[in-house]
N, C-alpha and C. Protein backbone atom coordinates (compact mmCIF):
# COMPACT_ATOMS: atom_id res chain seq x y z
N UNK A 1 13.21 -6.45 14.83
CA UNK A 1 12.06 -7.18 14.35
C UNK A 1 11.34 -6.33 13.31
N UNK A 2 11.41 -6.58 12.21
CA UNK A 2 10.48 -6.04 10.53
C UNK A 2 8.83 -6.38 11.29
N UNK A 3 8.47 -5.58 11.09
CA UNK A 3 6.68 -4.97 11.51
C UNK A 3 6.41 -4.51 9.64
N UNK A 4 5.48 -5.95 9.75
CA UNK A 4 4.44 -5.65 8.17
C UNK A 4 2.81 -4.77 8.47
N UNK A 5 2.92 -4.22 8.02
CA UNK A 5 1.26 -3.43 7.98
C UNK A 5 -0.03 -4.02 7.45
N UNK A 6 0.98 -4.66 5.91
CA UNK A 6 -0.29 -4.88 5.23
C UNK A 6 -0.20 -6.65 5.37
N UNK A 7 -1.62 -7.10 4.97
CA UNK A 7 -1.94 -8.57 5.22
C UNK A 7 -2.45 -8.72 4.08
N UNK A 8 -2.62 -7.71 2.54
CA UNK A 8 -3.22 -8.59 1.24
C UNK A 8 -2.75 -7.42 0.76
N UNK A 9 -1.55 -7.64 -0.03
CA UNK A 9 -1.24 -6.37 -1.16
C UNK A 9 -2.18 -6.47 -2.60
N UNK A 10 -3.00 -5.42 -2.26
CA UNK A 10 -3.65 -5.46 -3.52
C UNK A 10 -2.94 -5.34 -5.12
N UNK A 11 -1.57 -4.77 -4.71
CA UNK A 11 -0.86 -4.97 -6.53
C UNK A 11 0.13 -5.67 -6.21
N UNK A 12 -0.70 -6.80 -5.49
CA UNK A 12 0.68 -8.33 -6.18
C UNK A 12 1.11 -8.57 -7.52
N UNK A 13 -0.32 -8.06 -8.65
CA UNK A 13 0.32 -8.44 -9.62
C UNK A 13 1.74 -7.28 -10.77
N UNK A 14 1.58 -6.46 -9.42
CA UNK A 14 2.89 -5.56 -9.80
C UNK A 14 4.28 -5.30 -9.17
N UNK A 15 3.74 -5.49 -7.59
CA UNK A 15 5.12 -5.65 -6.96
C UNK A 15 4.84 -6.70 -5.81
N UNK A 16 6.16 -6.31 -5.37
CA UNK A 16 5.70 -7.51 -4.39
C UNK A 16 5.57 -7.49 -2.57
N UNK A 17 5.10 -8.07 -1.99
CA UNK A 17 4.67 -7.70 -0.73
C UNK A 17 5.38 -7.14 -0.06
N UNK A 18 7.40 -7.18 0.01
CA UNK A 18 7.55 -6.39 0.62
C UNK A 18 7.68 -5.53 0.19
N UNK A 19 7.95 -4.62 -0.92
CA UNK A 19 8.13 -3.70 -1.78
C UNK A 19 6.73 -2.74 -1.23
N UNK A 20 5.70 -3.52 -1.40
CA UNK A 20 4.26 -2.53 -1.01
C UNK A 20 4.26 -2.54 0.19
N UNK A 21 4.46 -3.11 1.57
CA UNK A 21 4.84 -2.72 2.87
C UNK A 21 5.69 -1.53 3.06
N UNK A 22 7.12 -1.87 2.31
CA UNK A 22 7.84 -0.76 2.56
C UNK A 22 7.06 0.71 2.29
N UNK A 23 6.32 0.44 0.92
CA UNK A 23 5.94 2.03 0.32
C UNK A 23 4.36 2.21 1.29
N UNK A 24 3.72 1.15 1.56
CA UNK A 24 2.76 1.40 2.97
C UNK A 24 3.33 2.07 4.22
N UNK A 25 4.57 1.65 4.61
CA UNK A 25 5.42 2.25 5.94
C UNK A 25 5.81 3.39 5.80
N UNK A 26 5.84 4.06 4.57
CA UNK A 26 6.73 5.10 4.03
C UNK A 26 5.87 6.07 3.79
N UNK A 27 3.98 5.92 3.63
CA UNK A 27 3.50 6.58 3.65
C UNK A 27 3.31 7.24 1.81
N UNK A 28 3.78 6.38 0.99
CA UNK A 28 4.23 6.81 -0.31
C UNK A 28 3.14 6.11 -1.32
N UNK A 29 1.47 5.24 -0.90
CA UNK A 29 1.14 4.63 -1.45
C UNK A 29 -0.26 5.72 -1.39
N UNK A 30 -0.73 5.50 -2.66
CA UNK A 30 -1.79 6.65 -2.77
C UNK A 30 -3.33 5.57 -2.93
N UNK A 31 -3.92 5.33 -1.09
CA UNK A 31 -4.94 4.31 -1.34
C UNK A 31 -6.08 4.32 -2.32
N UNK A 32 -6.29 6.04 -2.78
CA UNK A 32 -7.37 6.08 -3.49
C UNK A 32 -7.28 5.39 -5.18
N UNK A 33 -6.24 5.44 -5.42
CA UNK A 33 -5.24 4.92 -6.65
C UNK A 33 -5.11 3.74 -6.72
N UNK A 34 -5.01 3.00 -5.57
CA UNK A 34 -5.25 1.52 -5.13
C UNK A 34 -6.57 1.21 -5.47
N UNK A 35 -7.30 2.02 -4.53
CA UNK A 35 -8.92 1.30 -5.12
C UNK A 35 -9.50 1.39 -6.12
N UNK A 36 -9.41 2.49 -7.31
CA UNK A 36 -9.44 2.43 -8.46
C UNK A 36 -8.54 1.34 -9.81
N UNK A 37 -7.37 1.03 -8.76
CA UNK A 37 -6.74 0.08 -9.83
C UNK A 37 -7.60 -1.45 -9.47
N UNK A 38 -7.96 -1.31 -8.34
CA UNK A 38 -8.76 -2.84 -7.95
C UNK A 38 -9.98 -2.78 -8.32
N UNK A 39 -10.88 -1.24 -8.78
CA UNK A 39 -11.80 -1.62 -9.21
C UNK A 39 -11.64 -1.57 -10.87
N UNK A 40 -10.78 -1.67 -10.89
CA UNK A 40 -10.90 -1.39 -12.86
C UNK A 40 -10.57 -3.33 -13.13
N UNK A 41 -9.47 -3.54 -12.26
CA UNK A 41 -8.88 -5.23 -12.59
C UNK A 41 -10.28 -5.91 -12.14
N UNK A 42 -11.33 -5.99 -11.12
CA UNK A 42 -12.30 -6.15 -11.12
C UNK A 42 -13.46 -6.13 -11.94
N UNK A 43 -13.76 -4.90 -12.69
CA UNK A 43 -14.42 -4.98 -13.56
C UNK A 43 -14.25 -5.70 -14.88
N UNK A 44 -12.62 -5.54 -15.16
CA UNK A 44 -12.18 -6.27 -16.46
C UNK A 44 -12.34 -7.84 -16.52
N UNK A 45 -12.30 -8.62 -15.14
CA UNK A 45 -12.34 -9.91 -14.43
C UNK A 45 -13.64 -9.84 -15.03
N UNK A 46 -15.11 -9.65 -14.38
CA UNK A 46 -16.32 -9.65 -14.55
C UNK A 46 -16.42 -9.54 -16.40
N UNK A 47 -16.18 -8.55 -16.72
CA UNK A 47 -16.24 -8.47 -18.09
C UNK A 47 -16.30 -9.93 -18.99
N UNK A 48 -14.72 -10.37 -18.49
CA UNK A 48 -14.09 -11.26 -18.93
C UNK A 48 -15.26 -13.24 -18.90
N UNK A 49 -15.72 -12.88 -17.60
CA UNK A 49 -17.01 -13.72 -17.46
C UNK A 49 -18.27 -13.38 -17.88
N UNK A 50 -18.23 -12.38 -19.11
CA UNK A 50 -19.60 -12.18 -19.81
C UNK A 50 -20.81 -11.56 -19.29
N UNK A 51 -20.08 -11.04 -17.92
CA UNK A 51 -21.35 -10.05 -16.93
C UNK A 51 -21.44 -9.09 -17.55
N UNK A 52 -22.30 -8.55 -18.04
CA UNK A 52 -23.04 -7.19 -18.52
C UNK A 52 -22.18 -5.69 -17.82
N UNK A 53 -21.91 -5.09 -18.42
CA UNK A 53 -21.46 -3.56 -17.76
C UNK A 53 -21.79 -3.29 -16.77
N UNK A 54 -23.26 -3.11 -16.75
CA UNK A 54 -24.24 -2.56 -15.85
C UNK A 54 -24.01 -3.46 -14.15
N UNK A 55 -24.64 -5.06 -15.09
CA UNK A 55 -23.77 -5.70 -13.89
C UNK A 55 -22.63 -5.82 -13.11
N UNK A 56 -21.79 -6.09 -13.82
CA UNK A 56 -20.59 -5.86 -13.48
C UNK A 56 -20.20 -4.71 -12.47
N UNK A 57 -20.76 -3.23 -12.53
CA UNK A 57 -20.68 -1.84 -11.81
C UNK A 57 -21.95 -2.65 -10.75
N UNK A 58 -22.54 -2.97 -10.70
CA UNK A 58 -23.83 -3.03 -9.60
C UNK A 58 -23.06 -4.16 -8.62
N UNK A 59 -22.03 -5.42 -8.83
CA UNK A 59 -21.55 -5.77 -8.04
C UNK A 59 -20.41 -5.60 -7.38
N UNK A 60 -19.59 -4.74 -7.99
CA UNK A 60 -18.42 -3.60 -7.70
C UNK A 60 -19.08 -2.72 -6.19
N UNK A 61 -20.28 -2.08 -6.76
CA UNK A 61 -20.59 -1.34 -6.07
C UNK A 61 -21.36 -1.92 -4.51
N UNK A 62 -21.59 -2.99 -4.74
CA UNK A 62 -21.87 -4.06 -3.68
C UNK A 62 -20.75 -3.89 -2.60
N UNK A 63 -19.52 -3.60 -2.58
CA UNK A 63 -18.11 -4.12 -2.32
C UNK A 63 -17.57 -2.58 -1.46
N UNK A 64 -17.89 -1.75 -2.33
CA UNK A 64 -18.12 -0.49 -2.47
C UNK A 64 -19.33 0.93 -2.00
N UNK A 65 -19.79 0.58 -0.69
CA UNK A 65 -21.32 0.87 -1.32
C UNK A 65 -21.62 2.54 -1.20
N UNK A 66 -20.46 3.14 -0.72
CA UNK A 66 -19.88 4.69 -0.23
C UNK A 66 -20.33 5.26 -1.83
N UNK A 67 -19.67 4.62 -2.61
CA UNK A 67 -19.60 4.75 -4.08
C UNK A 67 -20.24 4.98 -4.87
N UNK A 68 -20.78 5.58 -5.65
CA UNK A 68 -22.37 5.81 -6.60
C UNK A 68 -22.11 5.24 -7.87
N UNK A 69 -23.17 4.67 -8.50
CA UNK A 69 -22.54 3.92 -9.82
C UNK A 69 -22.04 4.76 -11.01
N UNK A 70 -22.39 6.05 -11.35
CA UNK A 70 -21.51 6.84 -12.10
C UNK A 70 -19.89 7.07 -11.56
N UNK A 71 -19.83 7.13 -9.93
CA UNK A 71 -18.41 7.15 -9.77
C UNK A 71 -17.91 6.29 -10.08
N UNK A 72 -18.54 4.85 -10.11
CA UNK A 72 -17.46 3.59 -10.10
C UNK A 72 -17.20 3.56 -11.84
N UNK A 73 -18.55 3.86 -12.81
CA UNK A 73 -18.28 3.97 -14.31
C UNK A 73 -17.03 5.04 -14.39
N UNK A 74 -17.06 5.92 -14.10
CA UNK A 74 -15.99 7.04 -14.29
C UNK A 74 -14.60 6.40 -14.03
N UNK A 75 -14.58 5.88 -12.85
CA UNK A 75 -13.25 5.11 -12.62
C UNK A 75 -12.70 4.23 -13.27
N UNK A 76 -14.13 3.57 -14.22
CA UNK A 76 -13.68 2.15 -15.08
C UNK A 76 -13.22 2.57 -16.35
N UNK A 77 -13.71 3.89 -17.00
CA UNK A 77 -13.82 3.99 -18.11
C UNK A 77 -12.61 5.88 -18.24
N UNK A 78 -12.95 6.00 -17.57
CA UNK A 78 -11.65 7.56 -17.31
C UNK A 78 -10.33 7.14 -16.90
N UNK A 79 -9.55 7.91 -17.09
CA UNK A 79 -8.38 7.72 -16.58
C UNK A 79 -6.90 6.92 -17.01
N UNK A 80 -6.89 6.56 -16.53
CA UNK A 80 -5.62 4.87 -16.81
C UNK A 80 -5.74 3.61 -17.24
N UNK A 81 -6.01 2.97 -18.27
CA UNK A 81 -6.27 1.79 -18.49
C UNK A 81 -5.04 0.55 -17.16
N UNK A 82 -5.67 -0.38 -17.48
CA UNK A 82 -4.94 -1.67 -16.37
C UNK A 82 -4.45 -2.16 -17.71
């Protein structure tokens, strides 16, 4: 019997559910890397509906609230584009 872990692969729009189970089971998925790719596709979403920057990071950080709003800017704007 196949035992799934996850119940919402956050990069459906890259692979596919079992592909990210397997690399969830395997221990090979780097969550912090995850949440930065969901908060960047998030912010670009918001963007995309004409929410203000500022806004946009203040309801991120809603979601988020561990998070300080320079960390979540740093994450949106450093690093890896989506």
């Amino acid at each position: 019997m196949k035992e799934s872990i996850n119940m919402d692969n956050p990069l459906a729009d890259l692979i596919s559910d079992e592909i990210y189970d397997l690399l969830l089971r395997r221990n090979l998925i780097n969550e912090k890397s995850v949440r930065d790719y969901t908060i960047k596709k998030k912010f670009k979403h918001l963007r995309d509906q004409k929410v203000s920057a500022a806004d946009a990071i203040e309801r991120i950080r809603q979601e988020y609230p561990y998070l300080q709003f320079d960390s979540i800017r740093k994450i949106i704007y450093l690093g890896n584009k989506i």
